[in-house]
C-alpha atoms as a PDB file:
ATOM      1  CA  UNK A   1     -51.167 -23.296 -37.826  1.00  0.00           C
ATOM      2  CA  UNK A   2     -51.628 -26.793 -36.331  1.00  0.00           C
ATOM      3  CA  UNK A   3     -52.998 -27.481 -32.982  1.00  0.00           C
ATOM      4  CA  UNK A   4     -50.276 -27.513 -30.846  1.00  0.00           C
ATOM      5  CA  UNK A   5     -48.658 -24.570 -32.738  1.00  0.00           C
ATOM      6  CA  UNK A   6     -51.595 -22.788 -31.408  1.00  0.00           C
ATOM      7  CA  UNK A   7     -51.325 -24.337 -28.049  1.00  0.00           C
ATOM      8  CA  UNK A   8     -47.554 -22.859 -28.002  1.00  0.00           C
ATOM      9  CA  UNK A   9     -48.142 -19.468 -29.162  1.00  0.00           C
ATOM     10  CA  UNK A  10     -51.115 -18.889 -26.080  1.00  0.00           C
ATOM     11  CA  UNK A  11     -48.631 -20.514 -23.471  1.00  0.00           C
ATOM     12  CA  UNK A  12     -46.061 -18.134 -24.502  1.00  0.00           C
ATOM     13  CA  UNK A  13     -47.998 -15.350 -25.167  1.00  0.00           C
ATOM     14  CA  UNK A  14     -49.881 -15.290 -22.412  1.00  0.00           C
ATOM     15  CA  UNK A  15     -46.058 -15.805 -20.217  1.00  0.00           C
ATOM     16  CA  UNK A  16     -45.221 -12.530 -21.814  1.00  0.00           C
ATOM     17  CA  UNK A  17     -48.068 -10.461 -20.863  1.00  0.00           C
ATOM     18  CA  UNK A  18     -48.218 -12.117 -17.736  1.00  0.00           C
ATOM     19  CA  UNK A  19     -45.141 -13.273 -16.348  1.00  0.00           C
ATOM     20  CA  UNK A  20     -46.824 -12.301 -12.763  1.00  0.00           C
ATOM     21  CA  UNK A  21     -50.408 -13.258 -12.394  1.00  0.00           C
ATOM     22  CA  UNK A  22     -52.319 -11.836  -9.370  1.00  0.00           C
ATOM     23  CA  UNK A  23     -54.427 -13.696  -7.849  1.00  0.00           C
ATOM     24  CA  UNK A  24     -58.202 -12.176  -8.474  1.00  0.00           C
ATOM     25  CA  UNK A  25     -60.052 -13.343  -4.735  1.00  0.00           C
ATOM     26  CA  UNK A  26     -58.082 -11.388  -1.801  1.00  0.00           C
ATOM     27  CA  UNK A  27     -57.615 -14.221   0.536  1.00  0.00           C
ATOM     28  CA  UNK A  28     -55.332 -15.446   3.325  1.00  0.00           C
ATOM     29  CA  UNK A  29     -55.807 -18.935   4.015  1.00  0.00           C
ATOM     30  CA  UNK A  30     -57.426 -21.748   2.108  1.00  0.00           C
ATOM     31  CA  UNK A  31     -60.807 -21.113   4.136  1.00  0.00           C
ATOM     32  CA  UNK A  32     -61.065 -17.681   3.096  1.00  0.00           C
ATOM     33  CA  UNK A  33     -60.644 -18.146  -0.324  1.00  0.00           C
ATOM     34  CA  UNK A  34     -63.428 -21.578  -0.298  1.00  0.00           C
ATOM     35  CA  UNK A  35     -65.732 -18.482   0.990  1.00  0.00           C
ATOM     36  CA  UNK A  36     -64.516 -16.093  -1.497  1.00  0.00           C
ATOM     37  CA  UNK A  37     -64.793 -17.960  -4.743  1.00  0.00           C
ATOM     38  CA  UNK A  38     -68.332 -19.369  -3.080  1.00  0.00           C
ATOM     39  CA  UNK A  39     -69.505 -15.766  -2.855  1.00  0.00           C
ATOM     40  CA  UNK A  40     -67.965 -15.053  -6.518  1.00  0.00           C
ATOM     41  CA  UNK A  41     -70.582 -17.020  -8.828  1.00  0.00           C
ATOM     42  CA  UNK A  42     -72.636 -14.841 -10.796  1.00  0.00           C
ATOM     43  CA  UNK A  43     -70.994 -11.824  -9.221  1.00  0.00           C
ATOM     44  CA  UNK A  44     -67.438  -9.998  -9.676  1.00  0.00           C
ATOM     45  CA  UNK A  45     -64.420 -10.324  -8.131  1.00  0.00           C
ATOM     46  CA  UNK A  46     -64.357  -6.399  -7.804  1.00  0.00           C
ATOM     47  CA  UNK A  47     -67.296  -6.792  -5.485  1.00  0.00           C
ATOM     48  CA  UNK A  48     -66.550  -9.763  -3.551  1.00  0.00           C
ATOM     49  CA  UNK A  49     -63.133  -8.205  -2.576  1.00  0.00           C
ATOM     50  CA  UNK A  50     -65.343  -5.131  -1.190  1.00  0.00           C
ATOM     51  CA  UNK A  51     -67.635  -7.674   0.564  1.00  0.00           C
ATOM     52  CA  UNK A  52     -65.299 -10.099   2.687  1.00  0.00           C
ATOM     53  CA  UNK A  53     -63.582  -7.691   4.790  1.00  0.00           C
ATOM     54  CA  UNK A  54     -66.547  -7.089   6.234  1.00  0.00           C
ATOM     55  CA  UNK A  55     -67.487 -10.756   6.653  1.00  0.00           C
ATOM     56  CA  UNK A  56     -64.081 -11.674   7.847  1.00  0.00           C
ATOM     57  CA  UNK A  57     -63.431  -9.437   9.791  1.00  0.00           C
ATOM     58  CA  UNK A  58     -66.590 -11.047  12.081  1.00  0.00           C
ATOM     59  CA  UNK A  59     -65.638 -14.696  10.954  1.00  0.00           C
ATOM     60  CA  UNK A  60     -62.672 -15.544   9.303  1.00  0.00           C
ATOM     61  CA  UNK A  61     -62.597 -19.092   9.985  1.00  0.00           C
ATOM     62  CA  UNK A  62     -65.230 -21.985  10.476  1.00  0.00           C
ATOM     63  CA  UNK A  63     -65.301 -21.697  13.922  1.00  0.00           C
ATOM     64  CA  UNK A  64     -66.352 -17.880  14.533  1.00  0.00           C
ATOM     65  CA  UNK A  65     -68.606 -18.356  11.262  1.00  0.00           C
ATOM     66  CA  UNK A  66     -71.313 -20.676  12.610  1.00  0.00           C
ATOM     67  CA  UNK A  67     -71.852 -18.403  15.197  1.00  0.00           C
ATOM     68  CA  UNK A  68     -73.020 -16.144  13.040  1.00  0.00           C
ATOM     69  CA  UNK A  69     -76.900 -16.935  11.970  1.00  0.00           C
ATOM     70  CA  UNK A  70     -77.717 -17.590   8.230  1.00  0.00           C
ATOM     71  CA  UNK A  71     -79.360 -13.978   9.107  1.00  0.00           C
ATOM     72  CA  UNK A  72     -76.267 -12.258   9.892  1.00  0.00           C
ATOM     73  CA  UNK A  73     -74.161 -13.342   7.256  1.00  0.00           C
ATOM     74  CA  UNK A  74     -76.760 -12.775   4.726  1.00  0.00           C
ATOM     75  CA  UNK A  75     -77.035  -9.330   5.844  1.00  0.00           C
ATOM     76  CA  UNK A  76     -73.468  -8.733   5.366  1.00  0.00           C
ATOM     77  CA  UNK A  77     -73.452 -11.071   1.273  1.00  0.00           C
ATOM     78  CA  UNK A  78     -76.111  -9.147  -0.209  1.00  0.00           C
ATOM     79  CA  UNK A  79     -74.079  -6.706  -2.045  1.00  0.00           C
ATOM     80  CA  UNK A  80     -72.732  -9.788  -4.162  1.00  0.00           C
ATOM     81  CA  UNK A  81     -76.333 -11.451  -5.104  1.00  0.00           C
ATOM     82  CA  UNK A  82     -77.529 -14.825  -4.612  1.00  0.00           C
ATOM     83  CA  UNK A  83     -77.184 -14.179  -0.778  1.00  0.00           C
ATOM     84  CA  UNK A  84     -80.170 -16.602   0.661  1.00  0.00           C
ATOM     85  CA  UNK A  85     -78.500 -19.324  -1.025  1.00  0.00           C
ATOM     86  CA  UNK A  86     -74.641 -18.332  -0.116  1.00  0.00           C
ATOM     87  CA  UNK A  87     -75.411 -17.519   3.312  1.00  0.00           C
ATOM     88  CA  UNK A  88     -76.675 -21.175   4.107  1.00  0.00           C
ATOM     89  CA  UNK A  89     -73.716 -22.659   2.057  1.00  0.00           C
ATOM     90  CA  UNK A  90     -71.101 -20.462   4.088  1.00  0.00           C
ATOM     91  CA  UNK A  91     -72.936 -21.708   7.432  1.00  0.00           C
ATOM     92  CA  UNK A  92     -73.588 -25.152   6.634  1.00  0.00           C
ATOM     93  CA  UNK A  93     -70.476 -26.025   4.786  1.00  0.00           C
ATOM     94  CA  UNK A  94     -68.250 -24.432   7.588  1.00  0.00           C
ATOM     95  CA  UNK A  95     -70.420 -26.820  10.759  1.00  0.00           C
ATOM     96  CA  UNK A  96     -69.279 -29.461   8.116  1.00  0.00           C
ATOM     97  CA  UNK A  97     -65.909 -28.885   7.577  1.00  0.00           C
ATOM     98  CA  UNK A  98     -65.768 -28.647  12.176  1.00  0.00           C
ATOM     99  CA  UNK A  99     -67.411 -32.103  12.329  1.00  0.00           C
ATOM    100  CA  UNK A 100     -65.814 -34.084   9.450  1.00  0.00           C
ATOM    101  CA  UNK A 101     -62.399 -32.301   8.802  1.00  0.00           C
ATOM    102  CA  UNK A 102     -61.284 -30.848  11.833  1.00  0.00           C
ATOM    103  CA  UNK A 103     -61.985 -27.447  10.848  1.00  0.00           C
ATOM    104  CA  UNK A 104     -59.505 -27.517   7.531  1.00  0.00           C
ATOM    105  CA  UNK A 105     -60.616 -27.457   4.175  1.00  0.00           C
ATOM    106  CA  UNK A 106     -60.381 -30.232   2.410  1.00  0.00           C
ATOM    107  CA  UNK A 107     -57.472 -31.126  -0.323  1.00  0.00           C
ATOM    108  CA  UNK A 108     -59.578 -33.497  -3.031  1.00  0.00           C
ATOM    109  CA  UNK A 109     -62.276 -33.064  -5.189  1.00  0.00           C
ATOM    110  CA  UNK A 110     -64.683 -35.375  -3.625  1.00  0.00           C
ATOM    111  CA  UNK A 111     -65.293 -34.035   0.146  1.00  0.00           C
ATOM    112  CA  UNK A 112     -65.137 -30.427  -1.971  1.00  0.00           C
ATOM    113  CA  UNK A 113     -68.023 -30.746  -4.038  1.00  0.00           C
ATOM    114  CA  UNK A 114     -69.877 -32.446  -0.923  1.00  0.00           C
ATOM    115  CA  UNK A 115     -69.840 -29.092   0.683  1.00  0.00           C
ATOM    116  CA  UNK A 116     -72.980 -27.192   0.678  1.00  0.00           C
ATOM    117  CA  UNK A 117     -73.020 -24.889  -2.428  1.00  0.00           C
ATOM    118  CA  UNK A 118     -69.642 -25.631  -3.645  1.00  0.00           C
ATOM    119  CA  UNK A 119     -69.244 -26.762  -7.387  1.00  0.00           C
ATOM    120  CA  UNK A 120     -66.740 -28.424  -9.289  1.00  0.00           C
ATOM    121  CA  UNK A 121     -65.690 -24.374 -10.714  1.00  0.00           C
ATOM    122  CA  UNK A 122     -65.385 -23.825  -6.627  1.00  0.00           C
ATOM    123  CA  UNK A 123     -63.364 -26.685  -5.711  1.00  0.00           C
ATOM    124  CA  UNK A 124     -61.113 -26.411  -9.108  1.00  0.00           C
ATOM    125  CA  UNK A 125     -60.026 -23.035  -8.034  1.00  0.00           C
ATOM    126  CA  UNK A 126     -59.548 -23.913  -4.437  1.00  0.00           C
ATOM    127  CA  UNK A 127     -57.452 -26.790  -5.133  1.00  0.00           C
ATOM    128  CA  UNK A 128     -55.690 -24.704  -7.630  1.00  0.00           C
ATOM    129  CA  UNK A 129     -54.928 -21.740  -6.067  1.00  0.00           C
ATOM    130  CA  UNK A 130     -54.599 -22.645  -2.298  1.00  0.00           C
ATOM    131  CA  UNK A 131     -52.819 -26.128  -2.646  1.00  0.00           C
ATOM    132  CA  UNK A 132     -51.079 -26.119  -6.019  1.00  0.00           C
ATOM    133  CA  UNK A 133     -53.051 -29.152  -6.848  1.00  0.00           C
ATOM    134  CA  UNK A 134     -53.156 -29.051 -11.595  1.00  0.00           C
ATOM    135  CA  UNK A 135     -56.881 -28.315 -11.870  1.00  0.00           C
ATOM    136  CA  UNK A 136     -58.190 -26.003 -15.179  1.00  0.00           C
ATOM    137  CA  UNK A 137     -61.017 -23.791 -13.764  1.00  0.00           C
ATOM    138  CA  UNK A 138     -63.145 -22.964 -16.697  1.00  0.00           C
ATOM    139  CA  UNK A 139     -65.332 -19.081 -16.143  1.00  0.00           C
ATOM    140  CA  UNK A 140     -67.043 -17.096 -19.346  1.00  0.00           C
ATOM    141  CA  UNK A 141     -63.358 -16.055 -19.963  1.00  0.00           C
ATOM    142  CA  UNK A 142     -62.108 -19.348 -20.714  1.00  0.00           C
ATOM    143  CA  UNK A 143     -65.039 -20.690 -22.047  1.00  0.00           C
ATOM    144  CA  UNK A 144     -65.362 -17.884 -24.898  1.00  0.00           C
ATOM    145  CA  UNK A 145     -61.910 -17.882 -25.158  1.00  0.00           C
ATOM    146  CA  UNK A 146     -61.103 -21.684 -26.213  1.00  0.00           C
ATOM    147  CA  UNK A 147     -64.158 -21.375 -28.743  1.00  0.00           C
ATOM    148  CA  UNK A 148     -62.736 -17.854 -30.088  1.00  0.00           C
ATOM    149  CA  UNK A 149     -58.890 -19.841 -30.489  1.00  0.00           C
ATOM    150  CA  UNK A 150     -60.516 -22.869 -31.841  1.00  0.00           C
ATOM    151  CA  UNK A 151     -59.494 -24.899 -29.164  1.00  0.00           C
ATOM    152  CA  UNK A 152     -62.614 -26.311 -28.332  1.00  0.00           C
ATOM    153  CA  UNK A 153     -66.337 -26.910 -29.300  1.00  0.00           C
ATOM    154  CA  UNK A 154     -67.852 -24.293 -26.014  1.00  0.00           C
ATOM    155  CA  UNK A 155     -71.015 -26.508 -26.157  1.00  0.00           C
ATOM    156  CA  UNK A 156     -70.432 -26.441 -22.521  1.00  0.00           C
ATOM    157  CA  UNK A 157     -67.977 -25.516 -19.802  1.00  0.00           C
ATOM    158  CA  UNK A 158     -67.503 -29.467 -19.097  1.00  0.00           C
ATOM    159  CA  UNK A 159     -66.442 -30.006 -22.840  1.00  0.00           C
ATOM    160  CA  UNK A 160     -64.225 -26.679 -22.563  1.00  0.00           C
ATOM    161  CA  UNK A 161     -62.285 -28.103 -19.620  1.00  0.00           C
ATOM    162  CA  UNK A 162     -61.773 -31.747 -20.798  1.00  0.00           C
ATOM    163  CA  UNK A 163     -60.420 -29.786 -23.862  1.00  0.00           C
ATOM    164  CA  UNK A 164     -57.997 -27.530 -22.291  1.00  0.00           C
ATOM    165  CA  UNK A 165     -56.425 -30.474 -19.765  1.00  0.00           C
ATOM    166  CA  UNK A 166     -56.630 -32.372 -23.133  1.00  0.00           C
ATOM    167  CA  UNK A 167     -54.322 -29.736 -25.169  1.00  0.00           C
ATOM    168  CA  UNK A 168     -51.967 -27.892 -22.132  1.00  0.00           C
ATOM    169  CA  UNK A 169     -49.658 -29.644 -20.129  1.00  0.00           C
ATOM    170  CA  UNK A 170     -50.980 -30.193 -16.696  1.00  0.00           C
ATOM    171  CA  UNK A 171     -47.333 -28.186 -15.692  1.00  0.00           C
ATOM    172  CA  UNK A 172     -49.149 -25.072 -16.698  1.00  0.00           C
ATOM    173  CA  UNK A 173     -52.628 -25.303 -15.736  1.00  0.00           C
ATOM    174  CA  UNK A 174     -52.575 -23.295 -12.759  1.00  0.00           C
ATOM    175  CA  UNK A 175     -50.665 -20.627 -14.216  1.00  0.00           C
ATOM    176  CA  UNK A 176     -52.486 -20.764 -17.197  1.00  0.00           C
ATOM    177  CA  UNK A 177     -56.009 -20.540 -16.194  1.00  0.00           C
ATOM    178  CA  UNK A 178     -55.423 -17.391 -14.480  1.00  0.00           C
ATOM    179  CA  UNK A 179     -53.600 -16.242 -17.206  1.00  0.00           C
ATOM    180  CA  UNK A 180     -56.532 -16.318 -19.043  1.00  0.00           C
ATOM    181  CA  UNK A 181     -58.958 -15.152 -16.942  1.00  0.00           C
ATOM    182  CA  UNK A 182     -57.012 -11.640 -16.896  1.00  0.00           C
ATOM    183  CA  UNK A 183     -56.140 -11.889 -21.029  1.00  0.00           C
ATOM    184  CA  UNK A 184     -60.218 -12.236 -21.629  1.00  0.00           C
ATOM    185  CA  UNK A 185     -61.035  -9.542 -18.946  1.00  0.00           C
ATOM    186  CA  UNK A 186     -58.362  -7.053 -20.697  1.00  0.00           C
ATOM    187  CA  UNK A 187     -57.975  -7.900 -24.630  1.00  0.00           C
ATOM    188  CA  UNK A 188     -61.003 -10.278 -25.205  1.00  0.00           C
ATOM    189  CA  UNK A 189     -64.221  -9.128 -23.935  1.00  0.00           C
ATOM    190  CA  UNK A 190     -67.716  -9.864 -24.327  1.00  0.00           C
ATOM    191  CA  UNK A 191     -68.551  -6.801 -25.060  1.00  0.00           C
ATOM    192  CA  UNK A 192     -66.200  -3.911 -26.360  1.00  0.00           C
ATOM    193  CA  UNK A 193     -64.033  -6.157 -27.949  1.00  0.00           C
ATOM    194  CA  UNK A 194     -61.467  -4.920 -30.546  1.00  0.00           C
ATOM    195  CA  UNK A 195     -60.014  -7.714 -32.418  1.00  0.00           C
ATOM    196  CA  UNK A 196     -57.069  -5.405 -33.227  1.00  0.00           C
ATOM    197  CA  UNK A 197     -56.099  -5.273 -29.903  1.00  0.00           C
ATOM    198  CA  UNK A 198     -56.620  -9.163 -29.158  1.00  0.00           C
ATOM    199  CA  UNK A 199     -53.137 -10.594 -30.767  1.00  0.00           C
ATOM    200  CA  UNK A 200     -53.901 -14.322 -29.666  1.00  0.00           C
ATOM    201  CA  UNK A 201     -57.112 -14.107 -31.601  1.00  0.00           C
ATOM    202  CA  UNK A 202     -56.057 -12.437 -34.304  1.00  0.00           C
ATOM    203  CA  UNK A 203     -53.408 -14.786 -34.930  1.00  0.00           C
ATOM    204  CA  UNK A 204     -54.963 -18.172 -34.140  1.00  0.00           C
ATOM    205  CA  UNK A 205     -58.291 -17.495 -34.130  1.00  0.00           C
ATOM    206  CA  UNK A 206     -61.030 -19.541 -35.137  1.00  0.00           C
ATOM    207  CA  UNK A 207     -62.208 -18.334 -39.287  1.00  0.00           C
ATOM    208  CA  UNK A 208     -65.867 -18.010 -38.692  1.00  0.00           C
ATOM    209  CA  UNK A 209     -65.417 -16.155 -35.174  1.00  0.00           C
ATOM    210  CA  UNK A 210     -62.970 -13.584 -37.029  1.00  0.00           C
ATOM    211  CA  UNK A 211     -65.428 -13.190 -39.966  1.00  0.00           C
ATOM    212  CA  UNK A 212     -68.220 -12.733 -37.907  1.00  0.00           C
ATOM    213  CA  UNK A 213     -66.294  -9.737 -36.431  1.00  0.00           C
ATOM    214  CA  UNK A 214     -65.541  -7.992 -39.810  1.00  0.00           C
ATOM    215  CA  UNK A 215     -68.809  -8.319 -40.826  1.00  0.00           C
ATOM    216  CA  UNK A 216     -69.906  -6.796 -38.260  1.00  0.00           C
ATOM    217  CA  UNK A 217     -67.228  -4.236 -38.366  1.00  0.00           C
ATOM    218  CA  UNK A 218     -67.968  -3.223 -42.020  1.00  0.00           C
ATOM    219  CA  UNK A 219     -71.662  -2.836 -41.410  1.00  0.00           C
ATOM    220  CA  UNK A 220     -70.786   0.002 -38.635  1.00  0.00           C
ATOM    221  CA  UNK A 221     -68.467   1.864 -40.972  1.00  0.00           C
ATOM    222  CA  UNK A 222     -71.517   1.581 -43.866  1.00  0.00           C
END
């Protein structure tokens, strides 16, 4: 199957099983979901959702927020790990975003990733999902995935991204990123994965990742 045979069958594969796609971070505005996704690295979305009801329903915008200490909001993070760090981003980016934007978030990449503990992940998925702007968020699930469809190298999640804006049309990208996000959480796991019930990876998947799989398969049933 050539390249952009394979490129096809994901797009419309992944249409299929998702011809809906949720939207992981509960959010309402693009404010809440800058705080969200901030409070989502190395943590899951299962537990940030549990977590900012409780934060915004103190704060729910940058004003109320930085009258909250670093204290009180890191009281409220902890559940979701990292919290000395988050709390200071959530307090300093939000005084930043009152004195240089008026209080909005901002639409471009650039004043983004000058926020206070917002990376280019964080301010791909912002633009993305609050503003429609075509950006390809890569997580784990898209990063194992392209390397498990041979669509890209996975030395890194910078290589991974320049290689899926490379191969999908940048019509799709915001679609499709989710798309896979919830495709690699339910059919392609880390762990507990069953290539049998993985159809894009059993059809286009990449030799040595499948054979590595058998092998491993056959030693369990020795």
């Amino acid at each position: 199957m050539k390249k952009t045979e394979k490129v096809d069958f994901v797009i419309n594969t992944l249409k299929e099983l998702y011809p809906s796609i949720p939207v992981p971070l509960d959010h309402k505005d693009p404010y809440t979901l800058l705080i969200a996704v901030l409070l989502s690295a190395q943590s899951t979305d299962v537990k940030v959702n549990q977590i900012t009801p409780l934060l915004f329903a103190k704060a729910d915008n940058p004003y109320d927020m930085i009258r909250l200490s670093v204290e009180e909001i890191r009281e409220i993070i902890k559940p979701v790990g990292l919290s000395p760090m988050k709390s200071k981003g959530i307090h300093g980016l939000s005084q930043i975003l009152i004195d240089k934007h008026q209080g909005l978030v901002p639409q471009n990449f650039e004043d983004l990733e000058e926020l206070p503990a917002v990376g280019h992940k964080t301010a791909s998925v912002v633009l993305a999902q609050a503003f429609g702007i075509p950006t390809f968020p890569v997580d784990t699930h898209i990063h194992r995935l392209m390397y498990r469809w041979g669509l890209s190298t996975g030395k890194n999640v910078v290589q991974t991204e320049r290689d899926a804006k490379r191969l999908f049309p940048k019509s799709v990208w915001n679609d499709l990123h989710l798309q896979i996000i919830w495709y690699g959480r339910e059919y392609s796991p880390a762990r507990g994965w069953d290539l049998n019930k993985d159809v894009i990876t059993k059809t286009i998947g990449r030799k040595s990742v499948i054979n590595a799989y058998e092998k491993k398969a056959r030693k369990k049933q020795a």
